[in-house]
N, C-alpha and C. Protein backbone atom coordinates (compact mmCIF):
# COMPACT_ATOMS: atom_id res chain seq x y z
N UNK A 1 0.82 -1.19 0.00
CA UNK A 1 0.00 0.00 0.00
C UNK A 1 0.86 1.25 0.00
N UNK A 2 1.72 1.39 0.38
CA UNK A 2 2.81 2.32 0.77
C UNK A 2 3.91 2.86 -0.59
N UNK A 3 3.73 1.77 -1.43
CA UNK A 3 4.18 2.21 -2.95
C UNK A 3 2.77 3.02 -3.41
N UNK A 4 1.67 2.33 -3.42
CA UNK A 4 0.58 3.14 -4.30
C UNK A 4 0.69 4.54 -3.88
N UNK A 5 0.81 4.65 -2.23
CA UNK A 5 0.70 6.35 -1.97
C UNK A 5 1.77 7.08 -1.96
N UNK A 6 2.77 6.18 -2.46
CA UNK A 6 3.86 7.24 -3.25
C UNK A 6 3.43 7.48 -4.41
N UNK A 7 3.09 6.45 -5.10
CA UNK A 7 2.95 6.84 -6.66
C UNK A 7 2.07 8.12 -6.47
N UNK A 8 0.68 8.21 -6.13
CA UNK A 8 -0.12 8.85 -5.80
C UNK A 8 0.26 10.24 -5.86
N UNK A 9 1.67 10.08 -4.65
CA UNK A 9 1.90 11.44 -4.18
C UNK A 9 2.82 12.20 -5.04
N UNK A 10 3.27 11.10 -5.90
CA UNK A 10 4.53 11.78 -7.08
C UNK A 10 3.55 12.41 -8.36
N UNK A 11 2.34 11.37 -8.57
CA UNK A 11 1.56 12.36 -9.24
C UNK A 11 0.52 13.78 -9.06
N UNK A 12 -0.03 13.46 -7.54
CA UNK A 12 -0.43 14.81 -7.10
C UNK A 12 0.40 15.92 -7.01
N UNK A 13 1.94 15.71 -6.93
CA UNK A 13 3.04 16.76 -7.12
C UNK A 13 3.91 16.94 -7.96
N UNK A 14 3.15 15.91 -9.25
CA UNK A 14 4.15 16.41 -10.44
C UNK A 14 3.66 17.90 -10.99
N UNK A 15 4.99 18.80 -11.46
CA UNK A 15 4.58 19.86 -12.48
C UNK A 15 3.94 19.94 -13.37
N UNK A 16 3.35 21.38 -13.15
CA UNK A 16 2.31 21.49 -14.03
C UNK A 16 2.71 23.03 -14.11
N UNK A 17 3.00 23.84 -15.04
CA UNK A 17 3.44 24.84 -15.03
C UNK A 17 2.44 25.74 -15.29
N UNK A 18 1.48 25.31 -16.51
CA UNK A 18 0.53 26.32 -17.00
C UNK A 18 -0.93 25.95 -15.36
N UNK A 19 -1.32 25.21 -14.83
CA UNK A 19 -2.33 24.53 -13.99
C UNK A 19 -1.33 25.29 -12.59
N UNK A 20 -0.20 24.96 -12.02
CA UNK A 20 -0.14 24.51 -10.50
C UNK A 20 0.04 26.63 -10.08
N UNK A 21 -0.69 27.02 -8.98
CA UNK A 21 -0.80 27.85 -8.53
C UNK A 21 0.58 27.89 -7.40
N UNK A 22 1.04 29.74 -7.34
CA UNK A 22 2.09 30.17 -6.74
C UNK A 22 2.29 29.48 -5.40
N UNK A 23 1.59 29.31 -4.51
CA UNK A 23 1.44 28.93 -3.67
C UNK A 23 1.67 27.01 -4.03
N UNK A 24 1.29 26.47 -4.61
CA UNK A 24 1.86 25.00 -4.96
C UNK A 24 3.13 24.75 -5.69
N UNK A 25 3.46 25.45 -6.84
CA UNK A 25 4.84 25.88 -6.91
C UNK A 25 5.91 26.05 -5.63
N UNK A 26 5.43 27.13 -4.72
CA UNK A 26 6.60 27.22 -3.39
C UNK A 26 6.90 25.80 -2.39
N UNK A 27 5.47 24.98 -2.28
CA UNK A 27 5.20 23.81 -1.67
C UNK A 27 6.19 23.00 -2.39
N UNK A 28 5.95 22.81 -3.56
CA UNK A 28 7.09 21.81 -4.41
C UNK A 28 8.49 21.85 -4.29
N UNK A 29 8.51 23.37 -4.86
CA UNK A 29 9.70 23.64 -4.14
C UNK A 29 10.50 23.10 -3.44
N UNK A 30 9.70 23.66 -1.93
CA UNK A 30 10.08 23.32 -0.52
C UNK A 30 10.22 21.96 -0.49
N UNK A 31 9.51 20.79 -1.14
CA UNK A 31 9.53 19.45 -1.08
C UNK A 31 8.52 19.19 -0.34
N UNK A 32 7.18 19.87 -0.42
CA UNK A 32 6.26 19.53 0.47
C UNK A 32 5.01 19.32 -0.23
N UNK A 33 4.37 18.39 0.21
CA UNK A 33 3.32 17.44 -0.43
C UNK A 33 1.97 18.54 -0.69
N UNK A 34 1.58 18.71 -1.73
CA UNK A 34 0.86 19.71 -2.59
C UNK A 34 -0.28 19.42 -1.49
N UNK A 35 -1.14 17.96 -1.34
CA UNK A 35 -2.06 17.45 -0.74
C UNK A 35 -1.90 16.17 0.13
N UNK A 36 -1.54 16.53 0.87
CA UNK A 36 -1.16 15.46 2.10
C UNK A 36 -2.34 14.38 2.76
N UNK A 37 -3.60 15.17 2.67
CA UNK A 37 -4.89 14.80 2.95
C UNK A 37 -5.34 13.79 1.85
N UNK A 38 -5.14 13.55 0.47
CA UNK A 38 -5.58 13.23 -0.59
C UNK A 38 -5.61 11.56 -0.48
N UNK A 39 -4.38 11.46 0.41
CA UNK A 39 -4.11 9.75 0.57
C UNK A 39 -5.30 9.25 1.61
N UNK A 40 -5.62 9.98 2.71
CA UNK A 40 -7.13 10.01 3.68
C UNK A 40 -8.52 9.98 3.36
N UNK A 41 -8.62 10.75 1.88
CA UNK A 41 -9.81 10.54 1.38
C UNK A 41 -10.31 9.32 1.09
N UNK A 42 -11.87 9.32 1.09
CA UNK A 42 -12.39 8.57 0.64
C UNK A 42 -13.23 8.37 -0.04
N UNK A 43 -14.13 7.70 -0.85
CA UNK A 43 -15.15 7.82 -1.48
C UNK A 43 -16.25 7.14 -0.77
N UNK A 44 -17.26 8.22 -0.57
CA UNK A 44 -18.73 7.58 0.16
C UNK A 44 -19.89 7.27 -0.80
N UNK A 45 -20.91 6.06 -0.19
CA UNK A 45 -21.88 6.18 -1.29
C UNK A 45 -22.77 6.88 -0.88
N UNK A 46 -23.49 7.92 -1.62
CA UNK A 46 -24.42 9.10 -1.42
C UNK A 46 -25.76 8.53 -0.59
N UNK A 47 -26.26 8.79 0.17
CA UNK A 47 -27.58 8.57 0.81
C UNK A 47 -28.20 7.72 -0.55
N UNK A 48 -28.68 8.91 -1.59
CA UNK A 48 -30.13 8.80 -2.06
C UNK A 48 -29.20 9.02 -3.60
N UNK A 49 -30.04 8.66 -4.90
CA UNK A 49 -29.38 9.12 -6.22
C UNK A 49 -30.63 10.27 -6.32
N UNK A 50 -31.88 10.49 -5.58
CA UNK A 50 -32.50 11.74 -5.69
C UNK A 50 -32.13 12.90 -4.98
N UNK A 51 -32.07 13.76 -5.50
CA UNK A 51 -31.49 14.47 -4.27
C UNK A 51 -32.78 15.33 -4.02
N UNK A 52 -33.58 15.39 -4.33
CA UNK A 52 -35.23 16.21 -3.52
C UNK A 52 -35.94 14.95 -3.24
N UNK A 53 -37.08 15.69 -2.09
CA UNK A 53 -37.75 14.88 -1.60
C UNK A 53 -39.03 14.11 -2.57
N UNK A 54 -39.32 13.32 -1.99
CA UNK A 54 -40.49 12.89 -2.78
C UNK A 54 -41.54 13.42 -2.77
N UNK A 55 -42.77 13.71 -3.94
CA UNK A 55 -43.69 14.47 -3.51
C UNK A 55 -44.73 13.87 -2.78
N UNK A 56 -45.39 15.01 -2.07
CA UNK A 56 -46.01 14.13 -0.94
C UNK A 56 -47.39 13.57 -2.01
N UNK A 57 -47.97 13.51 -2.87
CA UNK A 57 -49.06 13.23 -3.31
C UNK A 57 -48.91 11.60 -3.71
N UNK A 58 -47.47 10.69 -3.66
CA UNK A 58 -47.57 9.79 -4.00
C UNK A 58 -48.18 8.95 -3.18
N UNK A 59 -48.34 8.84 -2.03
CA UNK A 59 -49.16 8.07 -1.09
C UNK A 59 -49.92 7.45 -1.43
């Protein structure tokens, strides 16, 4: 698992010159992980695929 979140992290911090903002540029720089959080995420499954309620007349 520990290779994937390198790979991960070599691609969340590869250059991007025209895309990566001043502030992610200096991070790189510095040698510091653009998104450190990114390896923590997760994907949830949504409650509902509706996202409004039902109308009340179906009863």
């Amino acid at each position: 698992m520990s290779d994937y979140s390198q790979d991960e992290a070599e691609i969340r911090n590869k250059e991007n010159k025209d895309g990566d903002s001043l502030a992610e540029i200096k991070k790189m720089e510095n040698g510091v992980d653009i998104e450190p959080e990114a390896d923590d995420w997760v994907a949830k499954p949504a409650e509902s695929s509706h996202p409004d309620p039902l109308p009340n007349d179906l009863d």
